[in-house]
Protein backbone atom coordinates (compact mmCIF):
# COMPACT_ATOMS: atom_id res chain seq x y z
CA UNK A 1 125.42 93.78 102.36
CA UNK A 2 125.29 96.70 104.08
CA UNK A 3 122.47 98.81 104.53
CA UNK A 4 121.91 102.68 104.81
CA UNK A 5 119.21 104.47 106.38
CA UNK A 6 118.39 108.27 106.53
CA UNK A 7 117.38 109.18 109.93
CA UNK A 8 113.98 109.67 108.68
CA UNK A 9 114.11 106.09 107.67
CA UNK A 10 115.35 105.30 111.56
CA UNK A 11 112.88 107.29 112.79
CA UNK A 12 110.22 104.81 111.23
CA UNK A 13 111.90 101.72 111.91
CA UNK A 14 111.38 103.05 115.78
CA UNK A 15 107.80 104.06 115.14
CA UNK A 16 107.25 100.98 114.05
CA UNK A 17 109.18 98.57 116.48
CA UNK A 18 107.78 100.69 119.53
CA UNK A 19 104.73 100.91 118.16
CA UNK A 20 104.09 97.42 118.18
CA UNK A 21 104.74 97.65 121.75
CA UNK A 22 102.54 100.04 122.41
CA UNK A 23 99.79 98.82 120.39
CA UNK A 24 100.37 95.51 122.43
CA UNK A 25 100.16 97.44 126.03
CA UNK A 26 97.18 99.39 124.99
CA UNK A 27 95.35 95.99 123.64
CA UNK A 28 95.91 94.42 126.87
CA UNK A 29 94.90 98.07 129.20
CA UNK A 30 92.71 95.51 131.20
CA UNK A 31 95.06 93.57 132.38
CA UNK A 32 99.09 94.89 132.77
CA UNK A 33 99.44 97.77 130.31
CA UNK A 34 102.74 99.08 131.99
CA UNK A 35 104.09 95.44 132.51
CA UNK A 36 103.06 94.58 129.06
CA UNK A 37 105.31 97.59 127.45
CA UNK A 38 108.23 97.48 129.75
CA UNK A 39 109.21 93.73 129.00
CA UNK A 40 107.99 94.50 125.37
CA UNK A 41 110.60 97.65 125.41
CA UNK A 42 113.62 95.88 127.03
CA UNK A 43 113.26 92.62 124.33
CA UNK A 44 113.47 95.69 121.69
CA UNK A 45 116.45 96.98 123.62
CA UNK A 46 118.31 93.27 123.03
CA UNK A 47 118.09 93.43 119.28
CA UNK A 48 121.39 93.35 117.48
CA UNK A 49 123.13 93.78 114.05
CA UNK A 50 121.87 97.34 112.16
CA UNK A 51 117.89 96.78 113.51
CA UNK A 52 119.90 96.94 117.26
CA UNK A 53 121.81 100.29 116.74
CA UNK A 54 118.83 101.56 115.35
CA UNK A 55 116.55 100.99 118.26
CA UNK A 56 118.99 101.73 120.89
CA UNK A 57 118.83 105.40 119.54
CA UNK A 58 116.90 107.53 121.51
CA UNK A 59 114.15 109.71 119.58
CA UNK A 60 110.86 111.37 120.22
CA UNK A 61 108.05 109.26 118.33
CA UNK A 62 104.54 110.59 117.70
CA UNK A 63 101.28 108.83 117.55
CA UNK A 64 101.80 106.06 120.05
CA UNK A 65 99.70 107.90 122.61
CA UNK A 66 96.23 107.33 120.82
CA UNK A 67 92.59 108.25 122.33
CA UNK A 68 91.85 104.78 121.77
CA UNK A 69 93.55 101.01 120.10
CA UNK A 70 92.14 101.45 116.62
CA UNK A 71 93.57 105.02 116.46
CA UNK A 72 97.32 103.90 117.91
CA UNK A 73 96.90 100.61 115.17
CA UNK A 74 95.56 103.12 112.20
CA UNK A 75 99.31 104.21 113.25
CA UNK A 76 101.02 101.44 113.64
CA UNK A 77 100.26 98.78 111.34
CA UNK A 78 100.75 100.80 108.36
CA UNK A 79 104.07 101.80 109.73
CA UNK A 80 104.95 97.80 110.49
CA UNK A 81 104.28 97.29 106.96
CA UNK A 82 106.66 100.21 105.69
CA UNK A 83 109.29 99.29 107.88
CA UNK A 84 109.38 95.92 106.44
CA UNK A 85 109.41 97.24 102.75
CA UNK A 86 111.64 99.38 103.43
CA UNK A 87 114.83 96.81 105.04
CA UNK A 88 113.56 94.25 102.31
CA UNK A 89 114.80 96.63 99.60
CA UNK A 90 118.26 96.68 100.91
CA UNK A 91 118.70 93.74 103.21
CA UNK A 92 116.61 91.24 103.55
CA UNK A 93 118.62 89.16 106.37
CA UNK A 94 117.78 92.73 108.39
CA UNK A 95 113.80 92.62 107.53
CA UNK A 96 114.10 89.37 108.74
CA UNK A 97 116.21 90.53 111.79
CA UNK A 98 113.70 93.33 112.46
CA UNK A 99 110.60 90.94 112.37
CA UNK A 100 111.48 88.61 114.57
CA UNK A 101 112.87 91.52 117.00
CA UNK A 102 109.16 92.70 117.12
CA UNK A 103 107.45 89.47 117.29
CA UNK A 104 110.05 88.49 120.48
CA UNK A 105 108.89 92.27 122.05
CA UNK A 106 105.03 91.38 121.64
CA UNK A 107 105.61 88.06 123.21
CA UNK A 108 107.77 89.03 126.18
CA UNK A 109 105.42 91.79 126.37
CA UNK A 110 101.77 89.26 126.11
CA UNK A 111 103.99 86.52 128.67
CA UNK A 112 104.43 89.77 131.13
CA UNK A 113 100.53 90.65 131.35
CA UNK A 114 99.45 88.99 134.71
CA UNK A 115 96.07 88.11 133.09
CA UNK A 116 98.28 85.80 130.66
CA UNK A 117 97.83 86.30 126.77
CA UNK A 118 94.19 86.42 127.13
CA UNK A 119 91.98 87.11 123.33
CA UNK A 120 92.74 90.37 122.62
CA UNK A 121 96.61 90.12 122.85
CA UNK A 122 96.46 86.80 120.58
CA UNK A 123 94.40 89.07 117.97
CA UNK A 124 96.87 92.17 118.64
CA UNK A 125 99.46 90.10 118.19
CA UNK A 126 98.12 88.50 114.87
CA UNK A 127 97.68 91.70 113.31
CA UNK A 128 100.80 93.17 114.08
CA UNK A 129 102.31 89.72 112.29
CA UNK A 130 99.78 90.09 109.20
CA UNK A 131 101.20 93.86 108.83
CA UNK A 132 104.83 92.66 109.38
CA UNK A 133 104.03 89.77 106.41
CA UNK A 134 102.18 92.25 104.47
CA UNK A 135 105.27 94.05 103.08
């Protein structure tokens, strides 16, 4: 099946995918915030099929850069969510593709922080799967 996307529609895809790494660094700020998004960016950076070409495009996104967590999640989450709806409408092999492409970015990303996956990474990281299941 194949799938079209405006490039507002890539554009959120992004948001969201990044965002989760973000969300992920910002959650774990105590212990290796830049470690934490780096590996997180590179696993996003080995996706492949249409989720792969997607992310490998290069694009300002807005309101990862939040004052605090809850206002970079208020962000994020919603825009997990959409994402999801959005490839489940046309291909649902690709939602699947694109969820497990950000759950393998906030794991690289958790494994990376020198602290280990301490509390508030496990509870980033199980909100970040709730919005990705809530679609």
């Amino acid at each position: 099946m194949a799938i079209t996307l405006t490039d507002q529609d890539k554009l959120a895809l992004r948001t969201a995918a990044y965002g989760a790494v973000s969300l992920m660094a910002a959650a774990g700020a105590a212990g290796s915030p830049h470690r934490i998004a780096t590996h997180g960016s590179i696993a996003l950076a080995s996706a492949t099929g249409p989720v792969g070409y997607v992310l490998a495009e290069k694009s300002k996104i807005a309101g990862l850069n939040g004052k605090s967590v809850a206002e970079i999640a208020d962000h994020v989450l919603p825009a997990l969510t959409a994402a999801m709806g959005l490839l489940r409408k046309q291909d649902p092999a690709e939602a699947d593709n694109f969820r497990s492409t950000v759950l393998v970015a906030i794991e690289a990303g958790a494994r990376a922080d020198k602290n280990g996956s301490g509390p508030a990474l496990a509870e980033m990281t199980r909100k970040i799967t709730g919005a990705l299941d809530a679609a």
